[in-house]
Protein backbone atom coordinates (compact mmCIF):
# COMPACT_ATOMS: atom_id res chain seq x y z
CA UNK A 1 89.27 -4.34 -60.15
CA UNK A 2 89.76 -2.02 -56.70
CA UNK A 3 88.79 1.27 -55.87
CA UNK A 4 91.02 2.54 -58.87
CA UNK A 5 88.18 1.98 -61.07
CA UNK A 6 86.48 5.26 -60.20
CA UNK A 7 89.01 6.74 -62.16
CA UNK A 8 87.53 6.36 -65.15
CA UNK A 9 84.90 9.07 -64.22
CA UNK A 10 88.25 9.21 -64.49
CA UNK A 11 95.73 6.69 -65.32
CA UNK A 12 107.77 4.93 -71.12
CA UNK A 13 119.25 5.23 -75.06
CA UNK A 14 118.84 2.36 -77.04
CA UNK A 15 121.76 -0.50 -75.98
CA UNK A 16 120.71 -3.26 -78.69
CA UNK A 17 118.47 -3.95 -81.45
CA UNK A 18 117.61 -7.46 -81.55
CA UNK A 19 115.32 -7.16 -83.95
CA UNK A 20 114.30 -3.22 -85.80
CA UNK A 21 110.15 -3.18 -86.78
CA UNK A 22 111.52 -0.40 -88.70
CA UNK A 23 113.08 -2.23 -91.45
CA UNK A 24 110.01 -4.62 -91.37
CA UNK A 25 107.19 -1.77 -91.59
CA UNK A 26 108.49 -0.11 -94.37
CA UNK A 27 105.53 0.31 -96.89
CA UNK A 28 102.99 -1.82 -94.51
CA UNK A 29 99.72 -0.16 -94.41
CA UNK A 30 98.26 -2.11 -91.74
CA UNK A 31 96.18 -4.49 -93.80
CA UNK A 32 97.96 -7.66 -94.45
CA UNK A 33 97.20 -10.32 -91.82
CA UNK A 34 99.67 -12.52 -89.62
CA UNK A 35 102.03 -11.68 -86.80
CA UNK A 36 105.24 -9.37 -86.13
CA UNK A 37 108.58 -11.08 -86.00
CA UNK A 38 109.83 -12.19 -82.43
CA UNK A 39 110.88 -9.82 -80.24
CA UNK A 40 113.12 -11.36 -77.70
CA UNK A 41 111.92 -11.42 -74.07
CA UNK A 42 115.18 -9.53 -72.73
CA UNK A 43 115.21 -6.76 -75.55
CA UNK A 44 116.78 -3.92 -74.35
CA UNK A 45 115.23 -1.49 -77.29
CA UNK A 46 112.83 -2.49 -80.24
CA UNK A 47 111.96 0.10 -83.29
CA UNK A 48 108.30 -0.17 -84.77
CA UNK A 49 108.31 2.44 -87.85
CA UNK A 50 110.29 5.55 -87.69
CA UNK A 51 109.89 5.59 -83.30
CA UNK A 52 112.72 4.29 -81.51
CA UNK A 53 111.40 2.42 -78.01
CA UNK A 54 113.49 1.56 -74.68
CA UNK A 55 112.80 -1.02 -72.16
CA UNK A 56 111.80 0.36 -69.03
CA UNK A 57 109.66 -0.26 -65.97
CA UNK A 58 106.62 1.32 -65.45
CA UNK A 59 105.89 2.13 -61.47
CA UNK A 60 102.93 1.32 -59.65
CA UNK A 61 101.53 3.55 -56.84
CA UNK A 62 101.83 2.73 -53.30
CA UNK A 63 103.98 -0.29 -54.64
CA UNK A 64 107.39 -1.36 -55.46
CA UNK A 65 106.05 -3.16 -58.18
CA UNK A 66 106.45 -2.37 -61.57
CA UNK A 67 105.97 -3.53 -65.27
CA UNK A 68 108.13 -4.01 -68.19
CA UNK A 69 107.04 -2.00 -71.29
CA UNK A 70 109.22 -0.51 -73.74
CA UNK A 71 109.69 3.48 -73.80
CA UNK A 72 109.83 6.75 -76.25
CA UNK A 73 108.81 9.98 -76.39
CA UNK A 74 107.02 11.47 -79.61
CA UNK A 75 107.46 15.16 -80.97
CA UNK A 76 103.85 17.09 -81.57
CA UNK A 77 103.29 20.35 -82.45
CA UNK A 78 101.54 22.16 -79.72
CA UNK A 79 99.52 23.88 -82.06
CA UNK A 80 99.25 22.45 -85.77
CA UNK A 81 98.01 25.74 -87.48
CA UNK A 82 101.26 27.38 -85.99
CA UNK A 83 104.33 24.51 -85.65
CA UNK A 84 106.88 26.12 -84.78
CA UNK A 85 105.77 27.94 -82.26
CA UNK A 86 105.75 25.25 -79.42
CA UNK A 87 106.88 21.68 -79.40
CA UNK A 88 105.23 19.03 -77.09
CA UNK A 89 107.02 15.47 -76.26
CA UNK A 90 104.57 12.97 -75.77
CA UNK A 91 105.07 10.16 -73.61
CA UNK A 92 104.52 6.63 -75.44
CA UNK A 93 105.08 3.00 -74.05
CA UNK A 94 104.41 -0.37 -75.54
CA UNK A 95 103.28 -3.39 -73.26
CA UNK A 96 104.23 -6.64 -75.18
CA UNK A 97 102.15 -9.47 -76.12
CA UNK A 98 102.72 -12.44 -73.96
CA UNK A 99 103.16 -14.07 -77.57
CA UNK A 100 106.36 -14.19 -79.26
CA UNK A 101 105.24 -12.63 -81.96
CA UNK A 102 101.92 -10.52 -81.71
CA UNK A 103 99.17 -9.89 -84.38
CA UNK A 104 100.03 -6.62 -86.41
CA UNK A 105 96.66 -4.34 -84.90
CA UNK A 106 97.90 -2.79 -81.83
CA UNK A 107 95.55 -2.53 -78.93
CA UNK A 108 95.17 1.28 -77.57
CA UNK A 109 94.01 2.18 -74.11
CA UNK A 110 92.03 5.57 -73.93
CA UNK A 111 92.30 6.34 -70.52
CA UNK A 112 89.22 8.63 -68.83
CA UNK A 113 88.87 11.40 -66.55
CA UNK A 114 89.64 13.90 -68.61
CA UNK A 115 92.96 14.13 -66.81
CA UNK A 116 94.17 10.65 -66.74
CA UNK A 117 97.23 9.86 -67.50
CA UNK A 118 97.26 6.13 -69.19
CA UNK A 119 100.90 5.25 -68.19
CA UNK A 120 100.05 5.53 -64.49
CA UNK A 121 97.01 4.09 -65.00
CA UNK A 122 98.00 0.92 -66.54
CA UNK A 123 98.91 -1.48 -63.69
CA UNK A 124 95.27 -0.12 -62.47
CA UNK A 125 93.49 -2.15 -65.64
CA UNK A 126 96.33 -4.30 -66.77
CA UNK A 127 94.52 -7.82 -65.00
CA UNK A 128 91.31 -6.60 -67.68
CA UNK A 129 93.62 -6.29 -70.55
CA UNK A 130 95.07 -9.35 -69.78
CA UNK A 131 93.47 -12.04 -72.22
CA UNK A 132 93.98 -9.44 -74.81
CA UNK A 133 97.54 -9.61 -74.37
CA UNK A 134 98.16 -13.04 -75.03
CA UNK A 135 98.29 -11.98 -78.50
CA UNK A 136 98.22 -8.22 -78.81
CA UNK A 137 100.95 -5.84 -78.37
CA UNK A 138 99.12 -2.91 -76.32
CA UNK A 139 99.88 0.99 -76.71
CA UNK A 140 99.60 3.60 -74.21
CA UNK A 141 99.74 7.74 -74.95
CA UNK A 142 99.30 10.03 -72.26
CA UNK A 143 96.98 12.59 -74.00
CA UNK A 144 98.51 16.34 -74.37
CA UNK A 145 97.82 17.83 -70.78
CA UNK A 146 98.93 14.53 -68.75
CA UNK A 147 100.92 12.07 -67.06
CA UNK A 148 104.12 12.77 -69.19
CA UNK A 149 102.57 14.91 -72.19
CA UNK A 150 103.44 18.39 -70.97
CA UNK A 151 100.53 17.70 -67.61
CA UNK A 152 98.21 20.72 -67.35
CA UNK A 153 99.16 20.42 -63.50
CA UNK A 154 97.60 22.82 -61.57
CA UNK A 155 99.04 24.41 -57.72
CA UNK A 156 97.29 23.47 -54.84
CA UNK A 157 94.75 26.36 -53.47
CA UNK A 158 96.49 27.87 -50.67
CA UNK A 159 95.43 27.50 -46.63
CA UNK A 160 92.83 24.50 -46.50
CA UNK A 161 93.10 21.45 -48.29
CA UNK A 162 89.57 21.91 -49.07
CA UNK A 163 89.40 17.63 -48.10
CA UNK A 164 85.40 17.07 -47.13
CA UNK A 165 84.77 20.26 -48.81
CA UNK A 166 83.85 21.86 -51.95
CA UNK A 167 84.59 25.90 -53.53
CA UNK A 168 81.32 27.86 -54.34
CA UNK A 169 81.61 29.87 -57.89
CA UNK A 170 83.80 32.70 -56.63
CA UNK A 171 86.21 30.29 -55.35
CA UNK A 172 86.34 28.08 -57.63
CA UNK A 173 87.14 31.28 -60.31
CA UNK A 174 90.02 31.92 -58.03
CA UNK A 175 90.89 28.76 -58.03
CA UNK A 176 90.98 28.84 -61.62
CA UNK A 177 92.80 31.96 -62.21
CA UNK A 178 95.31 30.59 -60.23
CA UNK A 179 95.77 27.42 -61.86
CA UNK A 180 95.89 29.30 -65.37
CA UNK A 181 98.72 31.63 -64.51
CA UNK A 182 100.68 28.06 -63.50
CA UNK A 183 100.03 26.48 -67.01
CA UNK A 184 100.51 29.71 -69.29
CA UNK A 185 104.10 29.25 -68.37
CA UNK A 186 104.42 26.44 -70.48
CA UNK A 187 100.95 25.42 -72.51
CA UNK A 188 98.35 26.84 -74.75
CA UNK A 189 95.19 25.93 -73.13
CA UNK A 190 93.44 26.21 -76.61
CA UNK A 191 95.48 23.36 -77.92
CA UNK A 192 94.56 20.67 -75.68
CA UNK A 193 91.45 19.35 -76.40
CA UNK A 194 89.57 16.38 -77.82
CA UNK A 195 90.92 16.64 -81.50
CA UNK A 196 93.68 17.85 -80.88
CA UNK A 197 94.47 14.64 -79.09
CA UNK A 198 92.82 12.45 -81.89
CA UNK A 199 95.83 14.47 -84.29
CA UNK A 200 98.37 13.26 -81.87
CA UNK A 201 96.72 9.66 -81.67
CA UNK A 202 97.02 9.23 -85.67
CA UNK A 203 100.32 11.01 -85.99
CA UNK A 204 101.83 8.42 -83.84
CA UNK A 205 100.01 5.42 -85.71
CA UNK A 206 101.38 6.80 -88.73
CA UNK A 207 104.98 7.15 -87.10
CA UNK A 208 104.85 3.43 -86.00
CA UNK A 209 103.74 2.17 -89.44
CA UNK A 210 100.09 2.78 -90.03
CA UNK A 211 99.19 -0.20 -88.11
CA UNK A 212 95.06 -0.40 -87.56
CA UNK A 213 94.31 0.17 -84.17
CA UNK A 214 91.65 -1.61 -81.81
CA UNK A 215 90.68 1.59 -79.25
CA UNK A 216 89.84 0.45 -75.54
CA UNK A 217 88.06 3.67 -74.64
CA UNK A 218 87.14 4.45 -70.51
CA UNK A 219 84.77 6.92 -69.74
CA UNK A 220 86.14 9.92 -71.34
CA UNK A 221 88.13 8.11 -73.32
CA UNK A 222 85.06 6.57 -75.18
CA UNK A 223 84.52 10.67 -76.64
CA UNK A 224 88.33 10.60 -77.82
CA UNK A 225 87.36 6.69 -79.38
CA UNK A 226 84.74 7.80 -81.45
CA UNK A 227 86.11 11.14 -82.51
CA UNK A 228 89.08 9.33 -83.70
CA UNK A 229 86.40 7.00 -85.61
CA UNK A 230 84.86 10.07 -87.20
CA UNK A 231 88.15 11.83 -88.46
CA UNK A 232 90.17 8.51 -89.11
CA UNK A 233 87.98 5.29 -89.70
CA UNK A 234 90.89 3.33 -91.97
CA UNK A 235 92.56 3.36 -89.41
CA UNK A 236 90.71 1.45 -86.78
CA UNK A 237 89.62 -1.93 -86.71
CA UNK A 238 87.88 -2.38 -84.08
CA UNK A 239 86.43 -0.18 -80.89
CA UNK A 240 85.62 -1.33 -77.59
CA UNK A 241 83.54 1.21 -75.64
CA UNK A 242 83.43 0.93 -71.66
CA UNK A 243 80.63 3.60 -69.95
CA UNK A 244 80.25 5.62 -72.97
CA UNK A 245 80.06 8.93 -73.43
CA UNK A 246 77.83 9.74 -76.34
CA UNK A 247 79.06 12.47 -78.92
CA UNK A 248 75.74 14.46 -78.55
CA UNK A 249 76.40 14.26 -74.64
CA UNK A 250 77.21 18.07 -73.30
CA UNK A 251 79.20 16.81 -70.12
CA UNK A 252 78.15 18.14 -66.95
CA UNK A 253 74.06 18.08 -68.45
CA UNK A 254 72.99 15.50 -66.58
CA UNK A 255 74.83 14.40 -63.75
CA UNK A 256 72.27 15.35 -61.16
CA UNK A 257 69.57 13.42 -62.48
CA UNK A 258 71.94 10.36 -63.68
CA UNK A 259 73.09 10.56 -59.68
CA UNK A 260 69.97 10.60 -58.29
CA UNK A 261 68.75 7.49 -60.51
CA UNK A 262 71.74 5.07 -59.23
CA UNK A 263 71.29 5.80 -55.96
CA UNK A 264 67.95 5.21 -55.48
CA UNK A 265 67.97 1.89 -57.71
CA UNK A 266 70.74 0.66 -55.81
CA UNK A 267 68.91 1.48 -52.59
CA UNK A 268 65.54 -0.32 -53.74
CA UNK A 269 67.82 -3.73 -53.71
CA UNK A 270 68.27 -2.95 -50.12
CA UNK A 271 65.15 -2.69 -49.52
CA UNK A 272 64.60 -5.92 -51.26
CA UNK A 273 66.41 -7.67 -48.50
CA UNK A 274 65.02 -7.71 -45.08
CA UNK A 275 68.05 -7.68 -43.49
CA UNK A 276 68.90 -4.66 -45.03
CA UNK A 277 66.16 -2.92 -44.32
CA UNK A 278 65.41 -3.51 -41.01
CA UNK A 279 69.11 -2.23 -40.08
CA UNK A 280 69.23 1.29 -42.18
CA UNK A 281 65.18 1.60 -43.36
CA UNK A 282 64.98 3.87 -46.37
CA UNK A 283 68.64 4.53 -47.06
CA UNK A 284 67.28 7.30 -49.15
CA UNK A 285 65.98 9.32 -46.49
CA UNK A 286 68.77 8.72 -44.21
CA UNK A 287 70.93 9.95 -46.65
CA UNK A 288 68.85 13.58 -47.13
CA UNK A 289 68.60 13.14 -43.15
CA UNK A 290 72.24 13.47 -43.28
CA UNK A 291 72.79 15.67 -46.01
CA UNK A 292 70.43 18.27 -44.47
CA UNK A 293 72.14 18.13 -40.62
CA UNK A 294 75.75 18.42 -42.62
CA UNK A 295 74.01 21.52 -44.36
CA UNK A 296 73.16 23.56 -40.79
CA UNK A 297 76.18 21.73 -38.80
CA UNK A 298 79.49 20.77 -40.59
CA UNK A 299 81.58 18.35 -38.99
CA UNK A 300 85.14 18.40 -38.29
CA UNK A 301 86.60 14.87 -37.00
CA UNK A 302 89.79 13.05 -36.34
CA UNK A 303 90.67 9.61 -37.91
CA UNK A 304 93.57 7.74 -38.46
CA UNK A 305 94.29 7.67 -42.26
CA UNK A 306 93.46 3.85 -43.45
CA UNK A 307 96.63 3.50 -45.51
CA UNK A 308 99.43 5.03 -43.39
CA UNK A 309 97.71 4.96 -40.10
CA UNK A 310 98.84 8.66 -39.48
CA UNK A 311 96.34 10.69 -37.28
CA UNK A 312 94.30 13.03 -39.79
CA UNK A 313 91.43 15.28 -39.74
CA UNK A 314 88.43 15.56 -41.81
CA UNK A 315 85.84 18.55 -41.95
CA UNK A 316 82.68 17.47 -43.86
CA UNK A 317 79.94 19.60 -44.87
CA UNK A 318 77.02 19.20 -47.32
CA UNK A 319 79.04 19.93 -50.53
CA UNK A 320 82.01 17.18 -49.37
CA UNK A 321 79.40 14.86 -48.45
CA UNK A 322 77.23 14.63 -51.66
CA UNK A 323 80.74 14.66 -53.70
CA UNK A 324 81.70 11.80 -51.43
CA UNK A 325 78.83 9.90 -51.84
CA UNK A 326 78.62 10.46 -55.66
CA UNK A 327 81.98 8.70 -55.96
CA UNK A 328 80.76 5.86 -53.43
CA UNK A 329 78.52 5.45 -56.21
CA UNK A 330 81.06 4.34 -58.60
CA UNK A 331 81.69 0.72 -57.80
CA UNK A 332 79.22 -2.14 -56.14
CA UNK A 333 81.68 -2.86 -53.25
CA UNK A 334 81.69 0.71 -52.26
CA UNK A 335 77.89 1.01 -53.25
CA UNK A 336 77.48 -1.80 -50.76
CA UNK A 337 79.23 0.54 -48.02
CA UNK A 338 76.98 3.31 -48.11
CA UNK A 339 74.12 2.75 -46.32
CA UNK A 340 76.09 1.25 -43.36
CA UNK A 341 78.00 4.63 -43.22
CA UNK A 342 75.22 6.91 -43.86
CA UNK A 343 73.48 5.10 -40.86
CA UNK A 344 76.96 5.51 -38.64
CA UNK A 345 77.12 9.43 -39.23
CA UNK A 346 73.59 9.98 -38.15
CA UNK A 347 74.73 8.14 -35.07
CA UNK A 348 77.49 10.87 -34.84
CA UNK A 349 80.37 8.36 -36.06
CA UNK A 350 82.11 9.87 -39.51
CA UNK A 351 84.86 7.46 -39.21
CA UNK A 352 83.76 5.11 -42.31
CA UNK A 353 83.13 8.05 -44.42
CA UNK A 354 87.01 10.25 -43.44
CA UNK A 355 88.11 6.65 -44.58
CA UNK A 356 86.54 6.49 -47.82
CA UNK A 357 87.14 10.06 -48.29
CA UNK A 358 90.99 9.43 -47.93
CA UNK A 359 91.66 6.24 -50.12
CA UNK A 360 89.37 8.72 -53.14
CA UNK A 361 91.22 11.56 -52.43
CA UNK A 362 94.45 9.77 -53.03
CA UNK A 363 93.38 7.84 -55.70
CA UNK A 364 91.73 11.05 -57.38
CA UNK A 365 94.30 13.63 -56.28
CA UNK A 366 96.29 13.27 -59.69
CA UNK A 367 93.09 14.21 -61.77
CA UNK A 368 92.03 16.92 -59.42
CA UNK A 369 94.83 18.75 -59.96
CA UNK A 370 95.35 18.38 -63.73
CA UNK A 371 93.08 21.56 -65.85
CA UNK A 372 92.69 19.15 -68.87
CA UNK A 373 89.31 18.51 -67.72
CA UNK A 374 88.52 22.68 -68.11
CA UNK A 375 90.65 22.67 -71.66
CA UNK A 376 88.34 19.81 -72.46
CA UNK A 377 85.05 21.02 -71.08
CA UNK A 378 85.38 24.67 -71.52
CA UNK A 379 86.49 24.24 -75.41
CA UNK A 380 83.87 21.55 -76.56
CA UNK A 381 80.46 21.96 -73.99
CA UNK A 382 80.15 24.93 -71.64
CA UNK A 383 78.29 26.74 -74.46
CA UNK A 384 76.15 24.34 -74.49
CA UNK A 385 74.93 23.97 -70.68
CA UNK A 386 71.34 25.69 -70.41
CA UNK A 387 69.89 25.97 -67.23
CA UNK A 388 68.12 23.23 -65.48
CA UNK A 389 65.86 24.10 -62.57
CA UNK A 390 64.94 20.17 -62.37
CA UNK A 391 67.79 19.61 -61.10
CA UNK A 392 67.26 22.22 -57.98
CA UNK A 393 65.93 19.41 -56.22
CA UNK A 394 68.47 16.50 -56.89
CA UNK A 395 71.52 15.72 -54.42
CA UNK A 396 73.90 17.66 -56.58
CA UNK A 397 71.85 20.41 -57.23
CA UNK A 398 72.72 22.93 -59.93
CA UNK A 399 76.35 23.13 -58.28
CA UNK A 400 78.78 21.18 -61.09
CA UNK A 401 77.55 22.94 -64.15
CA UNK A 402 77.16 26.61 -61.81
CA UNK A 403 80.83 25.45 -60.80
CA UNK A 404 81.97 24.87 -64.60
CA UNK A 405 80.48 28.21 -65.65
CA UNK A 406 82.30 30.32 -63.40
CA UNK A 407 85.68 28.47 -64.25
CA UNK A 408 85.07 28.56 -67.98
CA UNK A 409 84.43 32.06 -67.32
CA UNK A 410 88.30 32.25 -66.94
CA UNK A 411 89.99 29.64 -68.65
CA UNK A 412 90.53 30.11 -72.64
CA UNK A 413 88.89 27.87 -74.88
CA UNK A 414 89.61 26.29 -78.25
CA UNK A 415 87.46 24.99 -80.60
CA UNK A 416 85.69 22.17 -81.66
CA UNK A 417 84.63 20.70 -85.01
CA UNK A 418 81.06 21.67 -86.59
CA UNK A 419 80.24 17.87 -86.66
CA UNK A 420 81.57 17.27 -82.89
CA UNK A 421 78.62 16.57 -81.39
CA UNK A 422 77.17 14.65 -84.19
CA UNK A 423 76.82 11.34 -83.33
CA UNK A 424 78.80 7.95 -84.22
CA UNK A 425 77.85 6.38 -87.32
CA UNK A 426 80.15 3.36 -88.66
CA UNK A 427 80.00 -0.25 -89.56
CA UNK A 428 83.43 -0.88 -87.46
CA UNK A 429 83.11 -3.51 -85.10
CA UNK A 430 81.84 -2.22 -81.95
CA UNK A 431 81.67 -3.38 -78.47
CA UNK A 432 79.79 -1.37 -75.60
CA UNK A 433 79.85 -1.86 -72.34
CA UNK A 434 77.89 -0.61 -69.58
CA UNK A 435 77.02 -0.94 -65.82
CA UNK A 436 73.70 -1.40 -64.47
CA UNK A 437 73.73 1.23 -61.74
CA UNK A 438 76.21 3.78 -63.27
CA UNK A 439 76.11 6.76 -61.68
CA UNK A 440 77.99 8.48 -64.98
CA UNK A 441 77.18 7.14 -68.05
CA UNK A 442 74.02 4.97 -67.70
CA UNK A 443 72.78 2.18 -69.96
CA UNK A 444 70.53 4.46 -71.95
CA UNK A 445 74.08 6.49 -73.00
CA UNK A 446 74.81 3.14 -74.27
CA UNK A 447 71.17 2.38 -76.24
CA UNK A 448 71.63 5.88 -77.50
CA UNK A 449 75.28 4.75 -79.13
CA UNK A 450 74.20 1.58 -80.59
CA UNK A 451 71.68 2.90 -82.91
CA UNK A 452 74.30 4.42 -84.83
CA UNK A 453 76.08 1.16 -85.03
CA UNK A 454 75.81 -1.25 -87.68
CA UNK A 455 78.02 -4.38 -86.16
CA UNK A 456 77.90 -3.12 -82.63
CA UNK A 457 76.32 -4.70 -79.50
CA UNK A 458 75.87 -3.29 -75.92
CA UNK A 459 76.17 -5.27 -72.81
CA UNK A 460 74.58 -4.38 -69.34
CA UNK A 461 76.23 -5.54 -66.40
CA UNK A 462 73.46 -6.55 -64.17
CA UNK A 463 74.39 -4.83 -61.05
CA UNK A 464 77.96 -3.25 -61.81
CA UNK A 465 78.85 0.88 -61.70
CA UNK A 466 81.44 3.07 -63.78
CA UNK A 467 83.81 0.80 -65.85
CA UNK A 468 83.15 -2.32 -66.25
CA UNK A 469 85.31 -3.80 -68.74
CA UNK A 470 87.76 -5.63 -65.84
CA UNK A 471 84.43 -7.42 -64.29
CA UNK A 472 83.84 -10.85 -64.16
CA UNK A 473 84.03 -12.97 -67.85
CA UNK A 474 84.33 -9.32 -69.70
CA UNK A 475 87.89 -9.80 -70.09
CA UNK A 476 87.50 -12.88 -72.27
CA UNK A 477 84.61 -11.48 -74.03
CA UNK A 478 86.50 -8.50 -75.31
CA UNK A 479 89.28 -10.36 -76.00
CA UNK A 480 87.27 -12.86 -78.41
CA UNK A 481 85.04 -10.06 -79.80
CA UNK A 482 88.82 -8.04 -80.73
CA UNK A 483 89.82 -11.67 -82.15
CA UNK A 484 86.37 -12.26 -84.47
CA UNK A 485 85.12 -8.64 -84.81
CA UNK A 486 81.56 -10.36 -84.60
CA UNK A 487 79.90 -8.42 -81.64
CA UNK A 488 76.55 -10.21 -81.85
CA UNK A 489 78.06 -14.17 -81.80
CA UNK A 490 79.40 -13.12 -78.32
CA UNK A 491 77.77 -15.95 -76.03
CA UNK A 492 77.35 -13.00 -72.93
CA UNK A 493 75.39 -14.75 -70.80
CA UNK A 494 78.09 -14.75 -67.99
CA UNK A 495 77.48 -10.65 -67.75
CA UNK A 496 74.14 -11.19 -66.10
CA UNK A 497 75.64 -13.74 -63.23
CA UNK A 498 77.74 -10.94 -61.72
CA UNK A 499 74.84 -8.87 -60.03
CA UNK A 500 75.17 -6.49 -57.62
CA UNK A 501 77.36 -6.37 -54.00
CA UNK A 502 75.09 -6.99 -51.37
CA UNK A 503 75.07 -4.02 -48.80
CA UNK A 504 76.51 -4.26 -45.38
CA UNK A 505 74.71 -4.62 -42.42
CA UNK A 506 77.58 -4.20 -39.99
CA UNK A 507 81.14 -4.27 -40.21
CA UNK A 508 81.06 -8.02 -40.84
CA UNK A 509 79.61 -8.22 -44.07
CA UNK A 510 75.85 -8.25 -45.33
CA UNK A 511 74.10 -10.90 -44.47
CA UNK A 512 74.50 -14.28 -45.37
């Protein structure tokens, strides 16, 4: 997996029937084993229950590539208490099983963020899905709010691009009101949250037949998993969890400390090594070095942007550097980066981090514009974020949750179930997955999970950050544990050879 992964937080006319599912789903319920007929490989259109799919070609960014899927969009009330009021078209597509004819539970991807659209974001995680494919069919919905589900898509703030940089309160309730006027033309705010997506999820399952689902949730897409678990266990079979977000989690809580924590255990390994340590010494205290000049001096600096080459110009203060270096965080190989470029802006040279902060920016810049993640956060935790002077001391400071008050402060919130926060209790088949040095969703989110779990297992990738489930032999494991439904016969022993990235000591490598 690339530098994509830090998405996750966090993202598709009918010619000729060959063969209609329609006919063939009639009064299925989802339970009765054995495959689908054969779809041939050069369908133009296929038709699982009552929905009606195309063949098309989903794009890739930054690529001429594409993949074949089959296409449809899916009518949802806006707002079910009131459905006639507003109409949403969701956008669905179907990635075939490499088999001719593919077992009747349908894989879904639950792409993260909030914001994440999980059309755009399949050719992203398609290589991790790929065992699973060999004899699963594999759904994708973009949630209400993205991609090609009526996107929550918010204007740009005017004058500077804010790139290096961060909004204090004021401006980010600008921000805010701005973004709001843009998606009252055409969206409730109230109506897109967690459960209302979970409606949308089972209306469609119902649509294609009432097939049993087997949820791949990412990051935020682990909440919509097990909320969808809570309201509609028949119909899942199965639930793979990757960097879970536990239901009693108020996002935003605890991202200071869970910051902090990654950092410095993915420091101590450099200071395990010699060779680390006798090139950048504490990284730790060369990062607060830095982080405390960027505070009294911001810097502005030219670069050459790494993808296009085209001259650009960064301006970096304190708040752009700690939200660079929390998505550094994300992954090992850029892990492995930071205290090389920590150590080359104290010596005045920002060139590594402008290029890291470009390639995030563009691989973040769809999520940063899409307000899902306020309809989300605003409707189902703000009320719940107390103050937490411990964290007046961490790298992030008090800023995300001071930042999410004033913007909640503006945007309209919906509701949330009584039992929302309650956690997950269920004897489905269960598979969690966590990294080591997550700076997002640690392991303990995970242990926390589990308990509630009677066939469930976690596994801790020794070394590994946010989203792991495209790692190493986790492809295969999921794909057996999805095939069995036994999470505890899993032989995972190949989760603890992948280990961390080792750092860089120059621009060579780290070393050998």
């Amino acid at each position: 997996m690339n530098r994509k992964r830090i998405l996750r937080v966090i993202g598709f006319p009918i010619a000729l029937a060959l063969i209609g599912w329609g006919a063939l789903h009639r009064g299925w319920t989802g339970n009765e084993a054995g495959h689908r007929a054969v779809v041939a490989p050069d369908a133009k259109a296929l038709t699982l229950g009552s929905v009606h799919f195309a063949a098309c070609e989903l794009a890739q960014k930054h690529s001429g590539a594409t993949t074949r899927a089959f296409c449809a969009r899916f009518a949802v009330p806006e707002n079910r208490a009131d459905p006639a009021r507003r109409t949403l078209e969701l956008r669905v597509a179907l990635i075939r099983s490499d088999a001719p004819a593919a077992d009747r539970d349908i894989v879904v991807f639950l792409a993260g963020g909030p914001g994440q659209s999980a059309i755009d974001t399949w050719p992203q995680v398609a290589a991790a899905f790929a065992p699973l494919r060999k004899d699963h069919d594999i759904l994708l919905v973009d949630q209400r709010g993205t991609g090609g589900s009526n996107a929550l898509d918010c204007p740009a703030p005017g004058g500077d691009d804010g790139r290096g940089g961060a909004p204090d309160a004021a401006e980010a309730g600008r921000h805010t009101s701005d973004c709001l006027a843009a998606v009252a033309k055409h969206a409730d705010p109230r109506e897109y949250t967690t459960t209302a997506a979970v409606e949308d999820l089972e209306a469609v399952r119902a649509a294609l037949g009432s097939p049993k689902l087997d949820l791949v949730g990412v990051s935020y897409g682990t909440r919509l998993a097990q909320q969808y678990m809570m309201r509609h266990p028949q119909g899942v079979r199965s639930a793979v969890l990757d960097s879970v977000v536990p239901n009693t989690l108020v996002l935003g809580e605890d991202f200071a400390g869970n910051l902090d924590a990654a950092l410095k255990a993915d420091f101590a390994l450099c200071l395990k090594q010699p060779p680390c340590t006798k090139a950048f010494g504490d990284p730790w205290t060369s990062l607060i070095r830095l982080r405390d000049r960027l505070r009294a001096t911001p810097q502005t600096w030219d670069y050459r942007d790494p993808v296009t080459f085209l001259p650009k110009q960064l301006r970096l203060d304190e708040a752009g550097f700690v939200r660079l270096v929390r998505f550094f965080a994300y992954t090992p190989e850029s892990s492995a980066l930071l205290p090389l470029s920590i150590a080359e802006g104290l010596r005045g040279n920002f060139t590594p981090l402008a290029g890291q902060e470009q390639l995030i920016t563009d691989d973040l810049g769809d999520l940063s514009s899409n307000a899902l993640q306020l309809s989300i956060a605003c409707s189902e935790d703000a009320d719940l974020l107390t103050a937490r002077p411990q964290d007046a001391g961490t790298l992030l400071g008090t800023r995300l949750a001071d930042l999410l008050r004033a913007a909640c402060a503006v945007w309209p919130h919906g509701t949330r179930p009584a039992d929302f926060h309650s956690p997950l209790a269920t004897a489905t088949p269960v598979l969690i997955l966590e990294g080591e040095l997550d700076p997002v969703t640690p392991p303990r989110y995970g242990e926390e999970v589990v308990k509630g779990l009677s066939n469930g297992r976690l596994l801790i990738a020794r070394g590994q950050g946010h989203n792991v489930i495209g790692r190493g032999c986790i492809p295969r494991l999921v794909r057996e544990f999805v095939d069995k439904l036994d999470p505890r016969t899993l032989d995972a022993g190949c989760v603890d050879a992948l280990g961390p990235t080792p750092a860089f000591v120059d621009f060579n490598g780290a070393s050998p």
